[in-house]
PDB file of N, CA and C in Angstrom:
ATOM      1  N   UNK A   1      77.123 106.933  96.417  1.00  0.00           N
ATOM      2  CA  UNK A   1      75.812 106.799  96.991  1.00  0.00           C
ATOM      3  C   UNK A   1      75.018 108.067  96.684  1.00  0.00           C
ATOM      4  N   UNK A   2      74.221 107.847  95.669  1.00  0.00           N
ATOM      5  CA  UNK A   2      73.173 109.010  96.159  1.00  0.00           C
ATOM      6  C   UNK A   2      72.346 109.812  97.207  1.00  0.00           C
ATOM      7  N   UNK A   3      71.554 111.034  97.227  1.00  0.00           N
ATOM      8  CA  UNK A   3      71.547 111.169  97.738  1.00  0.00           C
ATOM      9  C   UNK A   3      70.001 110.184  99.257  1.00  0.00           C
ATOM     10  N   UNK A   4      69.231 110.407  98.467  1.00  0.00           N
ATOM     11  CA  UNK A   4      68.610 109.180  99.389  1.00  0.00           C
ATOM     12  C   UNK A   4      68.660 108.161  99.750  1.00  0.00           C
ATOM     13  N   UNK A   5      69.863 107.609  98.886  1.00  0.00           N
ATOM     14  CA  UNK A   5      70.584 106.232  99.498  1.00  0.00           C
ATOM     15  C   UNK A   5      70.862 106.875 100.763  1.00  0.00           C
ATOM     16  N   UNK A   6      71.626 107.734 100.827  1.00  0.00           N
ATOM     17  CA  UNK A   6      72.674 108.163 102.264  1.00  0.00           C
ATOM     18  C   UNK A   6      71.644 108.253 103.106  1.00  0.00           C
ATOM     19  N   UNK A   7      70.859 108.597 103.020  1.00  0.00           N
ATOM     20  CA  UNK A   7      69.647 109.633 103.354  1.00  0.00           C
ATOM     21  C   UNK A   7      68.990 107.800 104.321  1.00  0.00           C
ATOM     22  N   UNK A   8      69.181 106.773 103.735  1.00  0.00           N
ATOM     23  CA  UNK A   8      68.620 105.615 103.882  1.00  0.00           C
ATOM     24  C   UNK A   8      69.312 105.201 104.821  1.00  0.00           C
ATOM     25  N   UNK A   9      71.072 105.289 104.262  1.00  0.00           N
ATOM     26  CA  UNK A   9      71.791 104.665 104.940  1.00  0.00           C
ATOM     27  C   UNK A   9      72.035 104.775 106.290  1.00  0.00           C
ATOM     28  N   UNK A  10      72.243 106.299 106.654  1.00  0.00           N
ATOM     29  CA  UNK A  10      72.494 107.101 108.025  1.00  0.00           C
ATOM     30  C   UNK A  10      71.261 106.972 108.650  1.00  0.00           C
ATOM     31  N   UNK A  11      70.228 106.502 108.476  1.00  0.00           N
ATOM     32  CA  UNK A  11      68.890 106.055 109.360  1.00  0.00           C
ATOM     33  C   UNK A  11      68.473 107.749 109.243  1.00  0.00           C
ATOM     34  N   UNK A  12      68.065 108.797 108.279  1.00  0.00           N
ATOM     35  CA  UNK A  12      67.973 109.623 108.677  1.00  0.00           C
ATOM     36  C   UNK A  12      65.964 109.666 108.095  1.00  0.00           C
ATOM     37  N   UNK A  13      66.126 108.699 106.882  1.00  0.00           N
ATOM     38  CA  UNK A  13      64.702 108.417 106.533  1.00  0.00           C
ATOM     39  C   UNK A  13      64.051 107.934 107.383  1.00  0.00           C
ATOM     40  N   UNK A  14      64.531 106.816 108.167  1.00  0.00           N
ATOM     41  CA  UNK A  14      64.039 106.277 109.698  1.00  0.00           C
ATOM     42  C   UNK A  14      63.343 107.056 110.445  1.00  0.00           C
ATOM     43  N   UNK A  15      64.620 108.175 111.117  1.00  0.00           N
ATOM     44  CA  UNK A  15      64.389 109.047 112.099  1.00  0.00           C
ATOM     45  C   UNK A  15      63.320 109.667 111.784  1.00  0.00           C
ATOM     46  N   UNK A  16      63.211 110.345 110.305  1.00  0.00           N
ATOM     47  CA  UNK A  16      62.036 111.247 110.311  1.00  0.00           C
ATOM     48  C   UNK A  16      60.879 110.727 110.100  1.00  0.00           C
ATOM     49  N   UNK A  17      60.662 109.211 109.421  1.00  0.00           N
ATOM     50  CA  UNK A  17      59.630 108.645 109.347  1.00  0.00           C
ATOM     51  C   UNK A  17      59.089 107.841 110.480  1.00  0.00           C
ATOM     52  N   UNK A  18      59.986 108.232 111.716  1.00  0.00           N
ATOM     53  CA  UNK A  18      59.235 107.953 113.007  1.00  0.00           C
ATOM     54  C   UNK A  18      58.459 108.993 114.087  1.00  0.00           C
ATOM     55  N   UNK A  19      59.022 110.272 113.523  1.00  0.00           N
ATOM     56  CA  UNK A  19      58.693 111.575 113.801  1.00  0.00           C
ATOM     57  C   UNK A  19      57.645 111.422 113.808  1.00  0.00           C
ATOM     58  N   UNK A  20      57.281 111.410 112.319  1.00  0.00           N
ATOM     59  CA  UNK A  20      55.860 111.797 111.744  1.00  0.00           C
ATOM     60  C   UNK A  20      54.608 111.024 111.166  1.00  0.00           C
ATOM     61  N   UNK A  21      55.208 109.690 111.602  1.00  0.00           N
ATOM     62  CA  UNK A  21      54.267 108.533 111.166  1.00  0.00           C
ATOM     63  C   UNK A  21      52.723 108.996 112.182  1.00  0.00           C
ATOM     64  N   UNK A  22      53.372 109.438 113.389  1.00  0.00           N
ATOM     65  CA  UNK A  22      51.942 109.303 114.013  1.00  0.00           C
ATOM     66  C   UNK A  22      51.240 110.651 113.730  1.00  0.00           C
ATOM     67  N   UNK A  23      51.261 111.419 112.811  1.00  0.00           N
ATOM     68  CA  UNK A  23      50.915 112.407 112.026  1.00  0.00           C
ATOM     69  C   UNK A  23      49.905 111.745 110.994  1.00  0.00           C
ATOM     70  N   UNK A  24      49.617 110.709 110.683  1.00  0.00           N
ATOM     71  CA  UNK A  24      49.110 110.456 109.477  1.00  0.00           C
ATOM     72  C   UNK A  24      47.859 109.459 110.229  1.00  0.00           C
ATOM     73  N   UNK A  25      46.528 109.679 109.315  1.00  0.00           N
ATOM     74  CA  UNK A  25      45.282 109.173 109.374  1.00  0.00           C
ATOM     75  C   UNK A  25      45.633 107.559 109.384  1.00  0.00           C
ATOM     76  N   UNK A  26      46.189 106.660 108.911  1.00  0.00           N
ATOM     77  CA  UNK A  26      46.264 105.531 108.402  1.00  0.00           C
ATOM     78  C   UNK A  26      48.031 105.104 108.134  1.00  0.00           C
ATOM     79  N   UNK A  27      48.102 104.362 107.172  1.00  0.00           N
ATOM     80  CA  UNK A  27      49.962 103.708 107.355  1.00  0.00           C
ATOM     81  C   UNK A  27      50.062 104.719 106.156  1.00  0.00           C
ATOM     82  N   UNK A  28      51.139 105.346 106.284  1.00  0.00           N
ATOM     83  CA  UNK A  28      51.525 106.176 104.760  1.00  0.00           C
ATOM     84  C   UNK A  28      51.851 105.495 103.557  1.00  0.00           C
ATOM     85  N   UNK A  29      51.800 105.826 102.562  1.00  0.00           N
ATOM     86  CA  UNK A  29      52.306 104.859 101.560  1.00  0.00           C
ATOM     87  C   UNK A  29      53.660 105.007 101.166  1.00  0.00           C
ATOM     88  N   UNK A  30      54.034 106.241 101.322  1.00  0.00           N
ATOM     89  CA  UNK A  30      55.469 106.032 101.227  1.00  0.00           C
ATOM     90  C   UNK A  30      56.280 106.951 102.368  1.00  0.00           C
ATOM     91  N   UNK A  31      57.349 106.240 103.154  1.00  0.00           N
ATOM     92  CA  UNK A  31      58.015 106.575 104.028  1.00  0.00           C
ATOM     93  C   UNK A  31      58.241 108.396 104.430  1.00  0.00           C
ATOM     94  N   UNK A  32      57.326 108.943 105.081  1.00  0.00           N
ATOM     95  CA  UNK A  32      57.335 110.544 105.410  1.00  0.00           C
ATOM     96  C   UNK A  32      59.340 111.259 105.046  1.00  0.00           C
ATOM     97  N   UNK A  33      59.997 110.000 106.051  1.00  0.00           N
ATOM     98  CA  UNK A  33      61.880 110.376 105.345  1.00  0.00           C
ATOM     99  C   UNK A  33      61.975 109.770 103.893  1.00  0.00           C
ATOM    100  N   UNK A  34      61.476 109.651 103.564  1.00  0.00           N
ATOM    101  CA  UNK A  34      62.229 109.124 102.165  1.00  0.00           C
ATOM    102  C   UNK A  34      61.426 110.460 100.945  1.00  0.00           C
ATOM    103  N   UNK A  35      60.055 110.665 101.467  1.00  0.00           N
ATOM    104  CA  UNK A  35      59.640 112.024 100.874  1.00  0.00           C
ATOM    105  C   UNK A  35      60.548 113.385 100.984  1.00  0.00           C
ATOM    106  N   UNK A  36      60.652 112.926 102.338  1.00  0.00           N
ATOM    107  CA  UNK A  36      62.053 114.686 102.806  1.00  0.00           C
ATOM    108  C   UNK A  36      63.299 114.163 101.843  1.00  0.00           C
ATOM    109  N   UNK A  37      63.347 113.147 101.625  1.00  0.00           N
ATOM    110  CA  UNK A  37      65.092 112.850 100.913  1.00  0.00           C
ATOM    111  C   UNK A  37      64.846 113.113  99.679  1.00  0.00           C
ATOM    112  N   UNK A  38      63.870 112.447  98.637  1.00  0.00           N
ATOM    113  CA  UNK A  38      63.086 112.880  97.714  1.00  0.00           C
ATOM    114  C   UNK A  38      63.118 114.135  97.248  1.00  0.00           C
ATOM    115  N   UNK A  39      62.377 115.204  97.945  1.00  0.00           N
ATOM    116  CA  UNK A  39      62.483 116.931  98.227  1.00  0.00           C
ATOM    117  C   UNK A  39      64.251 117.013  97.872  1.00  0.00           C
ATOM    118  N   UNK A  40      65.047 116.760  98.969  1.00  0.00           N
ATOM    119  CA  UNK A  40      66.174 117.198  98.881  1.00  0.00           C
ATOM    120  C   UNK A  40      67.585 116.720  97.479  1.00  0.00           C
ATOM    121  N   UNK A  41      67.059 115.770  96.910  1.00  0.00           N
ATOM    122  CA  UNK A  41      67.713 115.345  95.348  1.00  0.00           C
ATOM    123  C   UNK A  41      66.977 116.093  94.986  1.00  0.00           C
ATOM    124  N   UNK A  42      65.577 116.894  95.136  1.00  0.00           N
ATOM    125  CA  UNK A  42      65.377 117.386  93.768  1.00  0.00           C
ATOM    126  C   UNK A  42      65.747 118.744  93.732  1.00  0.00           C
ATOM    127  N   UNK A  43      66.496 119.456  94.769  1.00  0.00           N
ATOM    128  CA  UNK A  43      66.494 120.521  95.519  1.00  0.00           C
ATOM    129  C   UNK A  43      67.983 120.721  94.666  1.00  0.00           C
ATOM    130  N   UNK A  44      68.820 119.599  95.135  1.00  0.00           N
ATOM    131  CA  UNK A  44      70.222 119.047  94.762  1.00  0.00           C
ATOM    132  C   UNK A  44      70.116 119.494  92.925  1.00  0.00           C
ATOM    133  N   UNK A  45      69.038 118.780  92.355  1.00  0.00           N
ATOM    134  CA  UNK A  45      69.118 118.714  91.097  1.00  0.00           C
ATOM    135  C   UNK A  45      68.575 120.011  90.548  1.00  0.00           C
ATOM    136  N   UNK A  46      68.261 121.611  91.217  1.00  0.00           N
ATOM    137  CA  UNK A  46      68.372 122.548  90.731  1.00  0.00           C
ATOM    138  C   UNK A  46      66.740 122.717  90.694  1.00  0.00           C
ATOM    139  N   UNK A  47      65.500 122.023  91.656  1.00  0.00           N
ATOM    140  CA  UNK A  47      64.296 121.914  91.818  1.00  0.00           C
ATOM    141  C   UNK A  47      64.153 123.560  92.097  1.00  0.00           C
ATOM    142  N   UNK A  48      63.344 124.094  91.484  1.00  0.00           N
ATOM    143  CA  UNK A  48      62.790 125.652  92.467  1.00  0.00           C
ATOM    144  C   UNK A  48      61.834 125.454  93.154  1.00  0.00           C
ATOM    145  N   UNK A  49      60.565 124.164  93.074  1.00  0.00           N
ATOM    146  CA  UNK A  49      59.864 123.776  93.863  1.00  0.00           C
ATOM    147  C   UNK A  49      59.333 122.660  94.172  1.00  0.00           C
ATOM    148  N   UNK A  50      58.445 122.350  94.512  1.00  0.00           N
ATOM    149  CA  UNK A  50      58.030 121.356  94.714  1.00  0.00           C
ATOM    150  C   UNK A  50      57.890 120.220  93.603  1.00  0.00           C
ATOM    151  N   UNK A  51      57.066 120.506  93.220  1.00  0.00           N
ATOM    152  CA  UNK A  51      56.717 120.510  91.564  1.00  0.00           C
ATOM    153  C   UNK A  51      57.604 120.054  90.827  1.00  0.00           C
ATOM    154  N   UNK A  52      59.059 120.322  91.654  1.00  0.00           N
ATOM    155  CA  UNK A  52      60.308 120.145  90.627  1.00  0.00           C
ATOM    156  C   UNK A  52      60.787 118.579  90.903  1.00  0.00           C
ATOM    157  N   UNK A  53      60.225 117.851  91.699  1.00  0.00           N
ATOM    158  CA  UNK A  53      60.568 116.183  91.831  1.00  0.00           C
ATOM    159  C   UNK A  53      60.755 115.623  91.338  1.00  0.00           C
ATOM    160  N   UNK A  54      59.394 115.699  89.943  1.00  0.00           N
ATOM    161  CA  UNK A  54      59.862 115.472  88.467  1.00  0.00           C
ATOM    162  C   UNK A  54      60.731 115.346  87.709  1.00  0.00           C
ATOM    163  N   UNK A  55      62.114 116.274  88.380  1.00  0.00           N
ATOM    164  CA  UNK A  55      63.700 115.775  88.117  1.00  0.00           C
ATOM    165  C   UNK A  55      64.232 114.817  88.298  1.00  0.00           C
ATOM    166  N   UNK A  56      63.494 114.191  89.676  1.00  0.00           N
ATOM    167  CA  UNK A  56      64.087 113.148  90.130  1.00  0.00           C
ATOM    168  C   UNK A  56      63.282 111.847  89.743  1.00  0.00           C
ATOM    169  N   UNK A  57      62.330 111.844  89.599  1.00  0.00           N
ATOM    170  CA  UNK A  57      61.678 110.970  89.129  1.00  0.00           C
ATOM    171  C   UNK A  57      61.465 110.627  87.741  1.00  0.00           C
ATOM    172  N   UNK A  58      62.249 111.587  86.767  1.00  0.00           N
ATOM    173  CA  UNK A  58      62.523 111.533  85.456  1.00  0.00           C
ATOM    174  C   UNK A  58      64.102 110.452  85.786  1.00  0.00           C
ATOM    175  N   UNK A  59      65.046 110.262  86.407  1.00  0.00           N
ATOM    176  CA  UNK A  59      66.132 109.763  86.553  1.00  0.00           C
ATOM    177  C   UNK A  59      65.627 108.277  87.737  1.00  0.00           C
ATOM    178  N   UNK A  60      64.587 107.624  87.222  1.00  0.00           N
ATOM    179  CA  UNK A  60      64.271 106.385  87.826  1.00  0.00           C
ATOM    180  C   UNK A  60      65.294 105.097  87.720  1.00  0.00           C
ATOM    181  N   UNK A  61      66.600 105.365  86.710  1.00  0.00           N
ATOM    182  CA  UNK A  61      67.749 104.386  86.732  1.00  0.00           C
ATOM    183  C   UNK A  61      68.820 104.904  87.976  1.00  0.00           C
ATOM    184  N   UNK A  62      68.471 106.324  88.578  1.00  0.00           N
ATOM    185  CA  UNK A  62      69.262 106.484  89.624  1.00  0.00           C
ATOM    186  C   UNK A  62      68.553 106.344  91.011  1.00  0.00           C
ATOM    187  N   UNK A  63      67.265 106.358  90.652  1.00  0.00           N
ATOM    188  CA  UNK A  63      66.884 106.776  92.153  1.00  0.00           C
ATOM    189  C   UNK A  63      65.569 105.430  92.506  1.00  0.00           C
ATOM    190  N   UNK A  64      65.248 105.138  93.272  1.00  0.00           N
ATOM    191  CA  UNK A  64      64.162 104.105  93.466  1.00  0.00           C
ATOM    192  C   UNK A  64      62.811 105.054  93.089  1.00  0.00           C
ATOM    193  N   UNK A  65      61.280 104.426  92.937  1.00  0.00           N
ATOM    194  CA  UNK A  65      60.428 105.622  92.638  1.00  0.00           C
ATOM    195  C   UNK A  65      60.301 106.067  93.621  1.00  0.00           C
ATOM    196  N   UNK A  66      59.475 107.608  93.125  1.00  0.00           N
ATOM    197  CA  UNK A  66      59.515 108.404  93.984  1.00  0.00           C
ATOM    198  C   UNK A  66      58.171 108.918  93.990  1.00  0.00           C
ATOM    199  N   UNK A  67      57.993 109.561  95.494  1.00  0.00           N
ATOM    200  CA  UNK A  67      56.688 109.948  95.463  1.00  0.00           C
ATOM    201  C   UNK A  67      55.940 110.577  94.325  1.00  0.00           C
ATOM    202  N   UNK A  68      54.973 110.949  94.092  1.00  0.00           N
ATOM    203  CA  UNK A  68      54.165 112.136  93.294  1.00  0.00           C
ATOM    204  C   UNK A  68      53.907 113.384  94.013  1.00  0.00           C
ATOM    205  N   UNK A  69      53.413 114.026  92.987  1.00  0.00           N
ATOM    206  CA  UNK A  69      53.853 115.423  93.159  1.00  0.00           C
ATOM    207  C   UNK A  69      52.096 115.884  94.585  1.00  0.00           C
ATOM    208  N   UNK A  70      51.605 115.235  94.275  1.00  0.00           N
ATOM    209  CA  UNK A  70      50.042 115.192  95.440  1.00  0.00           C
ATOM    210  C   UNK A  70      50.502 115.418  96.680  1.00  0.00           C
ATOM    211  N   UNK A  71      51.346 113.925  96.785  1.00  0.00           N
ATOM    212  CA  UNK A  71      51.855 113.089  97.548  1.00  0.00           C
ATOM    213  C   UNK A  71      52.913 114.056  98.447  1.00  0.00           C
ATOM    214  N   UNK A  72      53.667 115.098  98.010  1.00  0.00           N
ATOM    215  CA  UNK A  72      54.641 115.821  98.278  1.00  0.00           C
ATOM    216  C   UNK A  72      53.884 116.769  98.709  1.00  0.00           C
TER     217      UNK A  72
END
């Protein structure tokens, strides 16, 4: 399981995307936990920043898409 699978699985994208949903102007477009899980594969994959997601979103046969770099 990768890592935002797990991240899916353990309800931990849940948890945080219930945190912080009521943080946002309107419905988010993509899940606030699945952005933090996002961050953390790319962190995993040797990211120095933000910017670095692009790792993960270059590997779209492993990972579902992923936010943009705005978006982050």
């Amino acid at each position: 399981m990768v890592g935002a699978e797990a991240a899916e699985a353990t309800g931990l994208v849940g948890g945080v995307s219930t945190a912080l949903v009521d943080t946002y102007r309107g419905p988010p477009v993509h899940a606030p936990g699945r952005v933090v899980a996002d961050l953390a594969d790319s962190i995993a994959n040797e990211a120095e920043a933000m910017a670095g997601i692009q790792l993960v979103r270059e590997r779209e046969e492993l990972f579902d898409p992923v936010t943009s770099d705005p978006t982050v």
